[in-house]
PDB file of N, CA and C in Angstrom:
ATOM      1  N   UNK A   1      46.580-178.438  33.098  1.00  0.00           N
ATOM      2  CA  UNK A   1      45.861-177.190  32.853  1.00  0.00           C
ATOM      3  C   UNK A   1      45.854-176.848  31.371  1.00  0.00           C
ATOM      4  N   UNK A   2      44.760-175.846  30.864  1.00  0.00           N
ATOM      5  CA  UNK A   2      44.737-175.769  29.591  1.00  0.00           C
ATOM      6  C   UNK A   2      46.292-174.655  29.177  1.00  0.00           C
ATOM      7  N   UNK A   3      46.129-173.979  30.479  1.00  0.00           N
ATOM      8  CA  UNK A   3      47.354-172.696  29.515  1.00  0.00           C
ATOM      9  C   UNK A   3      48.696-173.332  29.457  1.00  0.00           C
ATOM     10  N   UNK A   4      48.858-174.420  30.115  1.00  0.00           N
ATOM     11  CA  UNK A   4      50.523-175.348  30.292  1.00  0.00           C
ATOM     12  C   UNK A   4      50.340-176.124  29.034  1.00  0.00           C
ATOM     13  N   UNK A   5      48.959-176.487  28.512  1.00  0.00           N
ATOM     14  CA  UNK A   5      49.264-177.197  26.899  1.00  0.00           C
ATOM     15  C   UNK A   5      49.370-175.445  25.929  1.00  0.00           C
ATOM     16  N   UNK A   6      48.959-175.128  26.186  1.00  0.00           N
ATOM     17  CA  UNK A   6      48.426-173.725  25.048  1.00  0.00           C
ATOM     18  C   UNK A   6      50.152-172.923  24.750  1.00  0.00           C
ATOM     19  N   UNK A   7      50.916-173.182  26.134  1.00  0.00           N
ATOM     20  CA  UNK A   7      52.133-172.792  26.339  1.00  0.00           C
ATOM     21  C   UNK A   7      53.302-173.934  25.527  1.00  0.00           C
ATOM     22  N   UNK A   8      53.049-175.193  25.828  1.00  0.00           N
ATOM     23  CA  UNK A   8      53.892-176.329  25.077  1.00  0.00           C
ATOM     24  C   UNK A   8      53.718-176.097  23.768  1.00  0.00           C
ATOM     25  N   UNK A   9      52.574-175.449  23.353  1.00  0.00           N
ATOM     26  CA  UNK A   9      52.305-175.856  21.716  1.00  0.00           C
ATOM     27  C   UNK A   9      52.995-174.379  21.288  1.00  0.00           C
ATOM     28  N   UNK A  10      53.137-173.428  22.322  1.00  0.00           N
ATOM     29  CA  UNK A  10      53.763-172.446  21.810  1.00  0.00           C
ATOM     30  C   UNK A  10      55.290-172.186  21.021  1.00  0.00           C
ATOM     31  N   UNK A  11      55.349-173.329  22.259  1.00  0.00           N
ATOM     32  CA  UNK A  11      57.089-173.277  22.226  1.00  0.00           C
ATOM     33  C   UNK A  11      57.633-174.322  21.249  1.00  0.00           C
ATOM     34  N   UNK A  12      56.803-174.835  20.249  1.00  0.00           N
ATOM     35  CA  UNK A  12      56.783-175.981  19.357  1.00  0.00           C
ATOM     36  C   UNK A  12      57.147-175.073  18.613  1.00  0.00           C
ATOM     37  N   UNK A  13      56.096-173.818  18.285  1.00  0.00           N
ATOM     38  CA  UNK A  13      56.532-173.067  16.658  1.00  0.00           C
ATOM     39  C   UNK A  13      57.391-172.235  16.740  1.00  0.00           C
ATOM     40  N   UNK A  14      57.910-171.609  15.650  1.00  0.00           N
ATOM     41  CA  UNK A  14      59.180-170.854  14.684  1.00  0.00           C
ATOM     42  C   UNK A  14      58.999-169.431  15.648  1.00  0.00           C
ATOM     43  N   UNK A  15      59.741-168.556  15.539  1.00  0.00           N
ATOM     44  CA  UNK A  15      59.260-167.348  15.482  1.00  0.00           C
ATOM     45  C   UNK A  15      58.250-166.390  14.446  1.00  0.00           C
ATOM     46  N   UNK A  16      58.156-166.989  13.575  1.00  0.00           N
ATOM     47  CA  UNK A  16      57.651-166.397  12.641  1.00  0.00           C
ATOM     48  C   UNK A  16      56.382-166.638  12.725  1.00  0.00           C
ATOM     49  N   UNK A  17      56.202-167.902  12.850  1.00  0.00           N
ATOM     50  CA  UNK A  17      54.781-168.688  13.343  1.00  0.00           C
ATOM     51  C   UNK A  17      54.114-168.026  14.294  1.00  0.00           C
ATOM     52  N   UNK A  18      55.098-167.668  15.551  1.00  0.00           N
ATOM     53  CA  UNK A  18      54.751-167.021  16.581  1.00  0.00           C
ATOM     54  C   UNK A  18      54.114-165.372  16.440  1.00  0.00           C
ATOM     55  N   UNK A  19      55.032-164.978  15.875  1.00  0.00           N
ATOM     56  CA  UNK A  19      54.688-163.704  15.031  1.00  0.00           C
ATOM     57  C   UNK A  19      53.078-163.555  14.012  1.00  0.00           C
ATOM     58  N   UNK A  20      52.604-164.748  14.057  1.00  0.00           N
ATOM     59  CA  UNK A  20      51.688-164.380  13.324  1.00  0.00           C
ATOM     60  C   UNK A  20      50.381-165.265  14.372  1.00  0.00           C
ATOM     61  N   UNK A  21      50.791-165.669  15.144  1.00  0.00           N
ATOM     62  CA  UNK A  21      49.623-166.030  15.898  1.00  0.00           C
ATOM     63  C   UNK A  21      49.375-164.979  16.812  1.00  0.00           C
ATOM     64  N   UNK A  22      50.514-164.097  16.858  1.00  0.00           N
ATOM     65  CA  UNK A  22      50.403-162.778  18.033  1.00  0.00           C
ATOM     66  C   UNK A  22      49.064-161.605  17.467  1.00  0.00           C
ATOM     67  N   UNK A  23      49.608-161.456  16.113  1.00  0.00           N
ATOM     68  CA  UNK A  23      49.119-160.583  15.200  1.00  0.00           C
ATOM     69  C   UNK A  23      47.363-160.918  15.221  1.00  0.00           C
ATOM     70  N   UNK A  24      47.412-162.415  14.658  1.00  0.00           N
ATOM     71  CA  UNK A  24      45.676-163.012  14.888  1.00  0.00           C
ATOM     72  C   UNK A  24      45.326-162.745  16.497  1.00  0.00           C
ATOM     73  N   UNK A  25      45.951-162.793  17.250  1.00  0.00           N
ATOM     74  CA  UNK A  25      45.550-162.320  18.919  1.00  0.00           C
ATOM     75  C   UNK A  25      45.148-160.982  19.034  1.00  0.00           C
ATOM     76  N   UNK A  26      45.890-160.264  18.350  1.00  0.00           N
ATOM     77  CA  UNK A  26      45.740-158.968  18.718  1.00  0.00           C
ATOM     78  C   UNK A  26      44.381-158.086  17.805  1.00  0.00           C
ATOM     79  N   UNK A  27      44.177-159.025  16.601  1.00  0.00           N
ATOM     80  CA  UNK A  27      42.960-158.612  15.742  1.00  0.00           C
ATOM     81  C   UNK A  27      41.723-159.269  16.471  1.00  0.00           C
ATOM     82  N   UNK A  28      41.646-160.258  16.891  1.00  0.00           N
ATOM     83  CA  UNK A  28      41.193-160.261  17.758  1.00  0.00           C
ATOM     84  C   UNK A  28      40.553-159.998  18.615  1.00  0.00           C
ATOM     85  N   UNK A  29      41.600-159.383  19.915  1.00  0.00           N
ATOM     86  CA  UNK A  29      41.234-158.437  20.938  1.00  0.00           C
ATOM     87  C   UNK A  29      40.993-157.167  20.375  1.00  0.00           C
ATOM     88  N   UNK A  30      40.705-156.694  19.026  1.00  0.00           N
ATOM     89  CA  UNK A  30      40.560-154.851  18.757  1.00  0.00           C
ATOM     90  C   UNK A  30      39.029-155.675  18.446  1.00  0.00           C
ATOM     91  N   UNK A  31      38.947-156.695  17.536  1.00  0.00           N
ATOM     92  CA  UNK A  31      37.543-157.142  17.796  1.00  0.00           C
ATOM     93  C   UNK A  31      36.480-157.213  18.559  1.00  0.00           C
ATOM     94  N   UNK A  32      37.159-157.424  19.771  1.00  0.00           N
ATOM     95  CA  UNK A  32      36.126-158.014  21.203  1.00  0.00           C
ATOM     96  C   UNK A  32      36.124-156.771  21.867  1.00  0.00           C
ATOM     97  N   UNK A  33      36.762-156.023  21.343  1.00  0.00           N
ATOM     98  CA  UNK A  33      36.675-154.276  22.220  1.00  0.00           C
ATOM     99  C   UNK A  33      35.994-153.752  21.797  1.00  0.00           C
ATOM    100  N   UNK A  34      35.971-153.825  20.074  1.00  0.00           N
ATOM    101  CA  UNK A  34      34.887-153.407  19.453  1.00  0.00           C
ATOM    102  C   UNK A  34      33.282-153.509  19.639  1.00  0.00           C
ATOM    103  N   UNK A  35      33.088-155.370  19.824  1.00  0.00           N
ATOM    104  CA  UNK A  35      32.041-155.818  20.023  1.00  0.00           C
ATOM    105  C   UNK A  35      31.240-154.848  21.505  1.00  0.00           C
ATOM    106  N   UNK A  36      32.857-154.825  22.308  1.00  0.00           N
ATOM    107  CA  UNK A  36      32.142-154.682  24.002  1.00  0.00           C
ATOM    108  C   UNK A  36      31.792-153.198  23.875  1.00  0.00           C
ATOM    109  N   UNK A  37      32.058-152.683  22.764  1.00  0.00           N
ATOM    110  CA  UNK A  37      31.982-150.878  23.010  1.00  0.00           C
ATOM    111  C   UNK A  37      30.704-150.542  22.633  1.00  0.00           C
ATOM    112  N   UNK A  38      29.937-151.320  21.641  1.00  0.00           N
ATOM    113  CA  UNK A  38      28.611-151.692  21.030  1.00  0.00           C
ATOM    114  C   UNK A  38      27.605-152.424  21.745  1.00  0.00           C
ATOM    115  N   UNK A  39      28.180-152.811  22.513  1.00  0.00           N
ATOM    116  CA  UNK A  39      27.148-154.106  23.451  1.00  0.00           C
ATOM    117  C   UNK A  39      27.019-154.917  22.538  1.00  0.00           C
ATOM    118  N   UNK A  40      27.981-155.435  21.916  1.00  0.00           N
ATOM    119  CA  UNK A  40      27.491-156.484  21.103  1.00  0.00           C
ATOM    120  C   UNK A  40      27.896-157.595  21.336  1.00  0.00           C
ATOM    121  N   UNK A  41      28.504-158.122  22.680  1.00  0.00           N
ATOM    122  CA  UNK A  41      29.674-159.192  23.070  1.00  0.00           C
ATOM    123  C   UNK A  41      28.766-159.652  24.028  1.00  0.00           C
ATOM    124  N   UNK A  42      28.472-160.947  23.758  1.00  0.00           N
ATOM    125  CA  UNK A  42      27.842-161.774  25.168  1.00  0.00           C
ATOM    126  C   UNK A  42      29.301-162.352  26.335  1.00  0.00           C
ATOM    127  N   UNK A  43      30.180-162.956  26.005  1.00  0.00           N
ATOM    128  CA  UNK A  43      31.007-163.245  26.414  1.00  0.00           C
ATOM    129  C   UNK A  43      32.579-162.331  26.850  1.00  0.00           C
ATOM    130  N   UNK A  44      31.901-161.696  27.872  1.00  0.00           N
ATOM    131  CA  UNK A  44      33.232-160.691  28.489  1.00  0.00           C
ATOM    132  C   UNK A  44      34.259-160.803  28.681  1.00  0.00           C
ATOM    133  N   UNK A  45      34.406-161.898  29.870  1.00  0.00           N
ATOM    134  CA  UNK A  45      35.430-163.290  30.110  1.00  0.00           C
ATOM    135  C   UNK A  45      36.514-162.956  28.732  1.00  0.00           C
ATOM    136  N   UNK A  46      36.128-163.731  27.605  1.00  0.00           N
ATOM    137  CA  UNK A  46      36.974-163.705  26.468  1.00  0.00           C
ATOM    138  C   UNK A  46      38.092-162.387  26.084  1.00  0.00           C
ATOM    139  N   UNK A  47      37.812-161.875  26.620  1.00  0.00           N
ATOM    140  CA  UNK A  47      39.255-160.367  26.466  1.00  0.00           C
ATOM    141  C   UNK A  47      40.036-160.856  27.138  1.00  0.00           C
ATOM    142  N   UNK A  48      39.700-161.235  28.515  1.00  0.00           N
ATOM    143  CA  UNK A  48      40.598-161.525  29.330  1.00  0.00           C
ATOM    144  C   UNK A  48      41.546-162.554  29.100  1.00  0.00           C
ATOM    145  N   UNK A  49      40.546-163.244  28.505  1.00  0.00           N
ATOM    146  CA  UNK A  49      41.524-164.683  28.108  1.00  0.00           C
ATOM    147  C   UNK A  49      42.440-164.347  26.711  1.00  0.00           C
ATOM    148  N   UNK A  50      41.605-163.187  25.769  1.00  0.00           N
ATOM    149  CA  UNK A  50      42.425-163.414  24.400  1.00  0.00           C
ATOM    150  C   UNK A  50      44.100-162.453  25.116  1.00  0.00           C
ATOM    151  N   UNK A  51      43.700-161.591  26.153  1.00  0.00           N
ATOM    152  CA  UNK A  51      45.243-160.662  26.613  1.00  0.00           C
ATOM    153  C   UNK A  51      45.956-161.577  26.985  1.00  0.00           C
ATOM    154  N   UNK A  52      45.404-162.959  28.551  1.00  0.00           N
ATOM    155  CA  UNK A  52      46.597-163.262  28.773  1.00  0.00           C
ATOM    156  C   UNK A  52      47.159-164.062  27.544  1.00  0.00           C
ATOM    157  N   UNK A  53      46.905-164.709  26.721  1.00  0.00           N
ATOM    158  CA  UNK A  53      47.103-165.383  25.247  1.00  0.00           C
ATOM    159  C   UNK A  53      48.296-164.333  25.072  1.00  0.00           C
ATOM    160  N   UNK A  54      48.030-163.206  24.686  1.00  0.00           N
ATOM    161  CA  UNK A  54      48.831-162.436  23.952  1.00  0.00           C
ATOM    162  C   UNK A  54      50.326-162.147  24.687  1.00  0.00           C
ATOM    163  N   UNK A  55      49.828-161.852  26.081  1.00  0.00           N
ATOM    164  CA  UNK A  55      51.610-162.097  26.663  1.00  0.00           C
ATOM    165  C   UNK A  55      52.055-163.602  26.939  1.00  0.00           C
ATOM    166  N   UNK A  56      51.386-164.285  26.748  1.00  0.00           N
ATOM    167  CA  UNK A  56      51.734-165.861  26.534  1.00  0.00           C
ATOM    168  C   UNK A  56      52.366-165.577  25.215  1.00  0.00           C
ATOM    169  N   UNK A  57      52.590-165.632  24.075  1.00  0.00           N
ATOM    170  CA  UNK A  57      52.748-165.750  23.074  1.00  0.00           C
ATOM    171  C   UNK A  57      54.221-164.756  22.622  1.00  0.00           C
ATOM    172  N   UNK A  58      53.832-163.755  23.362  1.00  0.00           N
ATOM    173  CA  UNK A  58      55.290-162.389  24.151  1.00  0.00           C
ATOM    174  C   UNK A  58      56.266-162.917  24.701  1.00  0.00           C
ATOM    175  N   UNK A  59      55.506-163.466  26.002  1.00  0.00           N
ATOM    176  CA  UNK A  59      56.991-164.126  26.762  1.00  0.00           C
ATOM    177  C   UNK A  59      57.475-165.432  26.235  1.00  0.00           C
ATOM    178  N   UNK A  60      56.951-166.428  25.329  1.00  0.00           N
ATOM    179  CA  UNK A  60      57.851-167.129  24.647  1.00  0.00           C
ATOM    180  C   UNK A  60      58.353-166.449  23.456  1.00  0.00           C
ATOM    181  N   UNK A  61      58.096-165.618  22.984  1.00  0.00           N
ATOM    182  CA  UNK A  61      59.065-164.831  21.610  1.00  0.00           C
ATOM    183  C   UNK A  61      60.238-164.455  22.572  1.00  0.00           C
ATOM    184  N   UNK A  62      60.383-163.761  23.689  1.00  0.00           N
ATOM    185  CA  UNK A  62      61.687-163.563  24.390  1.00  0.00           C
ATOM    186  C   UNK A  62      62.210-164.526  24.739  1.00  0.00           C
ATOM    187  N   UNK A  63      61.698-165.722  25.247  1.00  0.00           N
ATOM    188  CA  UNK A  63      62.508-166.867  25.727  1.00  0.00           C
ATOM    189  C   UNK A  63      63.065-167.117  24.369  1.00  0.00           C
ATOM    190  N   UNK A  64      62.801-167.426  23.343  1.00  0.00           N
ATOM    191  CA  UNK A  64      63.451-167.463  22.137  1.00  0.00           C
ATOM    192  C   UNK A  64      64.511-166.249  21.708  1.00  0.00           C
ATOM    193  N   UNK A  65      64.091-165.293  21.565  1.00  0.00           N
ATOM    194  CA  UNK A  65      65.496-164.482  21.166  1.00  0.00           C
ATOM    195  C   UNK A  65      66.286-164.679  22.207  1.00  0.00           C
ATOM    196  N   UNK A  66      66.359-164.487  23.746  1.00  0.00           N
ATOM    197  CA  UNK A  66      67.563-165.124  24.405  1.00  0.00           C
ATOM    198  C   UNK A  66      68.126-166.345  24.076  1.00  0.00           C
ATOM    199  N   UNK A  67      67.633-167.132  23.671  1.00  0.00           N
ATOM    200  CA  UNK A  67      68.167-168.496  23.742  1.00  0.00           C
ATOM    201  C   UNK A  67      69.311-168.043  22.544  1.00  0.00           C
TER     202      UNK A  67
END
């Protein structure tokens, strides 16, 4: 599946790394909210996918500080 590679490659980088791919996720999604508040977004789908991304990217930053 794509989110079991998207998840391996997660758990490859730093925290810091992680920290900043969260940040590009989340500019992002204020983007595509933006677009959708305008009608300016052909592709709806894509929120959905950039959120679960974003707690993908969440719940490996916690699997890391526990560890």
């Amino acid at each position: 599946m794509k989110s079991s590679k998207f998840v391996e490659e997660l758990r490859g980088k730093s925290v810091a790394q992680l920290n900043e791919e969260l940040v590009a996720a989340k500019k992002e999604l204020f983007n595509l909210r933006f677009q959708n508040a305008t009608n300016q977004l052909d592709n709806t789908a894509r929120i959905k996918d950039v959120r679960k991304n974003i707690a993908r990217i969440q719940t490996v930053i916690t699997e890391k500080a526990r560890a």
